[in-house]
C-alpha atoms as a PDB file:
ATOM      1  CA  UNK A   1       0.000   0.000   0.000  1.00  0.00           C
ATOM      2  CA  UNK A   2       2.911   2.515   0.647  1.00  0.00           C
ATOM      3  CA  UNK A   3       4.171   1.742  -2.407  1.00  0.00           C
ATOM      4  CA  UNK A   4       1.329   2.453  -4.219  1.00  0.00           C
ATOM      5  CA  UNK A   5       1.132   5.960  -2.784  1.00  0.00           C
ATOM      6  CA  UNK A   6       4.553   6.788  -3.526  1.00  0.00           C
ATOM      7  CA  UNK A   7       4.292   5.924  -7.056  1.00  0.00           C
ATOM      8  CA  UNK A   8       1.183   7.821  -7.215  1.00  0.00           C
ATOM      9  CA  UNK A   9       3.373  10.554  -5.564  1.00  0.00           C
ATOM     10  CA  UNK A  10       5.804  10.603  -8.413  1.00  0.00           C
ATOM     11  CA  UNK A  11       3.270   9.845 -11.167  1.00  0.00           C
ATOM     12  CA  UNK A  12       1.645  13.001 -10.301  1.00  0.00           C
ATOM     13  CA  UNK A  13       5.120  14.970 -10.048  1.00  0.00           C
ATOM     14  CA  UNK A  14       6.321  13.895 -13.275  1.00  0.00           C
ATOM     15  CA  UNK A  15       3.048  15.048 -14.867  1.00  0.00           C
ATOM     16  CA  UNK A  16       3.291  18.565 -13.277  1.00  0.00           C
ATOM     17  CA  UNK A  17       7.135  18.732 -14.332  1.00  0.00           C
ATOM     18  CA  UNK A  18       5.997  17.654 -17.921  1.00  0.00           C
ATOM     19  CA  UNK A  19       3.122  20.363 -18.105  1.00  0.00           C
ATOM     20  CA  UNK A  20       5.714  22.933 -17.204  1.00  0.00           C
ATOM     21  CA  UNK A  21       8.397  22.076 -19.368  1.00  0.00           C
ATOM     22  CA  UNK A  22       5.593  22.032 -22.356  1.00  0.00           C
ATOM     23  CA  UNK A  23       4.638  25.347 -21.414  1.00  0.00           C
ATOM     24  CA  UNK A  24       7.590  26.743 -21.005  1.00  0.00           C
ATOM     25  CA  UNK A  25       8.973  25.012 -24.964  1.00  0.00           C
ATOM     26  CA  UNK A  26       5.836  26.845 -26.545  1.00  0.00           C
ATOM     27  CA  UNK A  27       6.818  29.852 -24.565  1.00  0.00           C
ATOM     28  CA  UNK A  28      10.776  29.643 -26.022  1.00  0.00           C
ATOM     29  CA  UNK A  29       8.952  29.127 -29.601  1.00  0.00           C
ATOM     30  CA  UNK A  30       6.804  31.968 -29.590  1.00  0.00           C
ATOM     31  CA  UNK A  31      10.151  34.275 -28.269  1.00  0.00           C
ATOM     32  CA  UNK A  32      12.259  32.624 -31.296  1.00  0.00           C
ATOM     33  CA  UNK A  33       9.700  33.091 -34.073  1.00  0.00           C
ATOM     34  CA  UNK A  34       9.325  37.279 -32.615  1.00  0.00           C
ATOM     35  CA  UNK A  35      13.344  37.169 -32.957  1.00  0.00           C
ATOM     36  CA  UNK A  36      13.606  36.069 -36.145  1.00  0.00           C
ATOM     37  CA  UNK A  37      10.467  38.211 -37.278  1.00  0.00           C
ATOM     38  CA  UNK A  38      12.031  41.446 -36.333  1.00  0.00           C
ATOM     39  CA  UNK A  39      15.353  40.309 -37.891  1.00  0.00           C
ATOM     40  CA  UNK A  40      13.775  40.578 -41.127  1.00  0.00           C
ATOM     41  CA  UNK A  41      12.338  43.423 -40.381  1.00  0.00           C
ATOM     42  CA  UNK A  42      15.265  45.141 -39.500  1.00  0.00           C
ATOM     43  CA  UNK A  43      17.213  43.395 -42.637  1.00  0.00           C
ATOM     44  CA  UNK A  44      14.439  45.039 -44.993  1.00  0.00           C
ATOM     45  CA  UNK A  45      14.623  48.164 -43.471  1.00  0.00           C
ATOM     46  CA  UNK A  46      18.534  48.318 -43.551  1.00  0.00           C
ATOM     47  CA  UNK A  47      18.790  47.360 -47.328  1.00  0.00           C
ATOM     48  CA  UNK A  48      16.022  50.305 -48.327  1.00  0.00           C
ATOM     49  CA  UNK A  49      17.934  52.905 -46.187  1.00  0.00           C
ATOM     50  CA  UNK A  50      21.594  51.543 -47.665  1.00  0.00           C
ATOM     51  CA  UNK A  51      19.536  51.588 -51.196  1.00  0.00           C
ATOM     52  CA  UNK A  52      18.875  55.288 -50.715  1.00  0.00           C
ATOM     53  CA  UNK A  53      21.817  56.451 -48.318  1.00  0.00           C
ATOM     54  CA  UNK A  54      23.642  55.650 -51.655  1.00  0.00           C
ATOM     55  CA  UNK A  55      21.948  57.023 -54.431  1.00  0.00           C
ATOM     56  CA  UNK A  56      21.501  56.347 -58.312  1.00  0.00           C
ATOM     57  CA  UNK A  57      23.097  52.828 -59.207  1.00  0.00           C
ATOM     58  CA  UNK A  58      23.091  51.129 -56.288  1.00  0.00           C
ATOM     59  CA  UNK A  59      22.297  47.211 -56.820  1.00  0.00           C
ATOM     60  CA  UNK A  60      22.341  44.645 -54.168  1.00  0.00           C
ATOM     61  CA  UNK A  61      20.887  41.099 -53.879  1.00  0.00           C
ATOM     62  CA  UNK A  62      20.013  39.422 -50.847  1.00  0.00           C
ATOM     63  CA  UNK A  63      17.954  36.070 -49.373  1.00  0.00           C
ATOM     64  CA  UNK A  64      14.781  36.407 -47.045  1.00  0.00           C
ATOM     65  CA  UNK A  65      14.083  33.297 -45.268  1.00  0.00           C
ATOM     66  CA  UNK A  66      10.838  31.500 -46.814  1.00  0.00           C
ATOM     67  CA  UNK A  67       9.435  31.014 -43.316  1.00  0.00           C
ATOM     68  CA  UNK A  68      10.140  32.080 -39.849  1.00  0.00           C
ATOM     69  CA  UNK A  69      11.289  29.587 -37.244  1.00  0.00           C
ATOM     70  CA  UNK A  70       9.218  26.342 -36.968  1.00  0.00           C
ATOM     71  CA  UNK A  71       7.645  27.075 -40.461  1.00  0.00           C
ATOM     72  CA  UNK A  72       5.774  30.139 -39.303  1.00  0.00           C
ATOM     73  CA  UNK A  73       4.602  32.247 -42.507  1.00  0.00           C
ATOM     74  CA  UNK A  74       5.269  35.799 -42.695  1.00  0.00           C
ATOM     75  CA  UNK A  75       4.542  38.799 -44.963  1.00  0.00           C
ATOM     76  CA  UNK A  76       6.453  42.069 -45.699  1.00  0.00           C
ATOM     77  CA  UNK A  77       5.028  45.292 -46.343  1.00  0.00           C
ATOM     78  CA  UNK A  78       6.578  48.646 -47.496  1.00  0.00           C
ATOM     79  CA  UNK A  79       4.861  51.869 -46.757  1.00  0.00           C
ATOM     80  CA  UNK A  80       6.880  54.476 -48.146  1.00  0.00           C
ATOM     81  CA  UNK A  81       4.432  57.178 -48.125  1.00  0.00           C
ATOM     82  CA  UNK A  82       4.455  56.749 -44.137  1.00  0.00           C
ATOM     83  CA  UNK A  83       7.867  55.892 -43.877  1.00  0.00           C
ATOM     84  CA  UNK A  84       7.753  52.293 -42.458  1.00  0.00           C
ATOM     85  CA  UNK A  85       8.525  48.990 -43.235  1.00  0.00           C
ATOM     86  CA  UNK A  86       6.664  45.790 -41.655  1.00  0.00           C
ATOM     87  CA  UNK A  87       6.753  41.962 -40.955  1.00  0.00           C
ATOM     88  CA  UNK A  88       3.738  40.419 -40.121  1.00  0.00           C
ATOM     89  CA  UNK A  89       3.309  36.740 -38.570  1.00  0.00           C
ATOM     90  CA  UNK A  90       0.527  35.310 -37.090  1.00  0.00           C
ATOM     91  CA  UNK A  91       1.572  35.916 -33.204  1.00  0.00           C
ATOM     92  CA  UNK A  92       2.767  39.613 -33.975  1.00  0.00           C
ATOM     93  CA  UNK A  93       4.467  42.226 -35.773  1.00  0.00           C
ATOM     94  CA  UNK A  94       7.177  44.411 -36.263  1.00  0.00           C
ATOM     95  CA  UNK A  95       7.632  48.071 -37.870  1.00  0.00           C
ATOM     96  CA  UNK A  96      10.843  50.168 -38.635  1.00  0.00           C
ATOM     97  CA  UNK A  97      11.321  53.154 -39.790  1.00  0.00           C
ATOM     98  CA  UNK A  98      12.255  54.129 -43.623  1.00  0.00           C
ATOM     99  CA  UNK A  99      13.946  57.242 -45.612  1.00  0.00           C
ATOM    100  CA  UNK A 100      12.909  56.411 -48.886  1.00  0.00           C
ATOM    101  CA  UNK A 101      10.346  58.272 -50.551  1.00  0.00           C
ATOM    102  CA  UNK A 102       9.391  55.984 -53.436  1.00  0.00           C
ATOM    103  CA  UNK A 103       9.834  52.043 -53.758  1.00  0.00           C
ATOM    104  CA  UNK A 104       8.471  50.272 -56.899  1.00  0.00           C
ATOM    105  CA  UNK A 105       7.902  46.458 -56.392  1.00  0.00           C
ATOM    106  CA  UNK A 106       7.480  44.589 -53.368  1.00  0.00           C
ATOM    107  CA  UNK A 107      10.304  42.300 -51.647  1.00  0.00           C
ATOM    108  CA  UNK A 108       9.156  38.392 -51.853  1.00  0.00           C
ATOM    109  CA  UNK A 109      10.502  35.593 -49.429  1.00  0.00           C
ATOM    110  CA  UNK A 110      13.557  34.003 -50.623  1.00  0.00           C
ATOM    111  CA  UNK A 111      15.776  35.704 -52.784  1.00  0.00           C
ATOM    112  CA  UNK A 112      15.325  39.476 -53.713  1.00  0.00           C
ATOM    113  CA  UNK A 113      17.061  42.066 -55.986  1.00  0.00           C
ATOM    114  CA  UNK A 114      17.106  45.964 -54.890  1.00  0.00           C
ATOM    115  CA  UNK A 115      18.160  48.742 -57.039  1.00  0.00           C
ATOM    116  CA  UNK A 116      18.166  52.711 -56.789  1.00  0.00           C
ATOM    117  CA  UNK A 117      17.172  54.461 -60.001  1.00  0.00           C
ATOM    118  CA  UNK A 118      17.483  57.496 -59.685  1.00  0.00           C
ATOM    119  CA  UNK A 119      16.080  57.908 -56.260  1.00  0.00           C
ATOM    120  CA  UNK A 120      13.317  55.188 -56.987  1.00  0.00           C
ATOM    121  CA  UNK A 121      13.804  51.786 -55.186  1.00  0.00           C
ATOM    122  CA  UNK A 122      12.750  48.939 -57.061  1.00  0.00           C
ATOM    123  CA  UNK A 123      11.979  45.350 -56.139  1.00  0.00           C
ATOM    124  CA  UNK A 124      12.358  42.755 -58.779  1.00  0.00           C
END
């Protein structure tokens, strides 16, 4: 009989350690996936403000990831008019600041090309 009740005793603690460490995995996910959102933000934003900190002729190429961490989708958006650039994903969000006033195209997951001409970024 005291057997029983001390394996009931540790039954019981190794399903309260196993809810907390499940919690706490989906809690590191959701932190990673909010990392590597705003790193593309930030990368997007850094390549239009190198684009048009340098002027007419400047070409550069450069790789988005397809998907966040853990295959989370994500989207891109540039609002030059307002001066912002953001990533959206389905827990969040993140928005930068731009100094371009005019970008043709849209960036796309994977690989991208980004030119100045003549003071106009373009996507292709």
């Amino acid at each position: 009989m005291e057997f029983m009740t001390l394996l009931g005793i540790l039954l019981a603690m190794l399903v309260i350690f196993s809810l907390q460490a499940y919690f706490r995995t989906v809690e590191l996910n959701v932190i990673a996936v909010r990392g590597a959102g705003e790193l593309v933000c930030r990368e997007l934003a850094f390549e239009l403000n190198t684009a048009g900190a340098v002027g007419d002729g400047y070409e550069h190429y450069f790789v988005l990831p397809a998907k966040l961490n853990y295959g989370t989708e994500y989207s891109m958006e540039v609002d030059a008019g307002n001066g912002v650039v953001r990533a959206n994903w389905s827990n969040g969000q993140c928005a930068l600041p731009i100094v371009v006033a005019e970008v043709l195209g849209e960036p796309s997951n994977g690989p991208n090309s980004i030119q100045n001409q003549g003071g106009v970024i373009v996507f292709e």
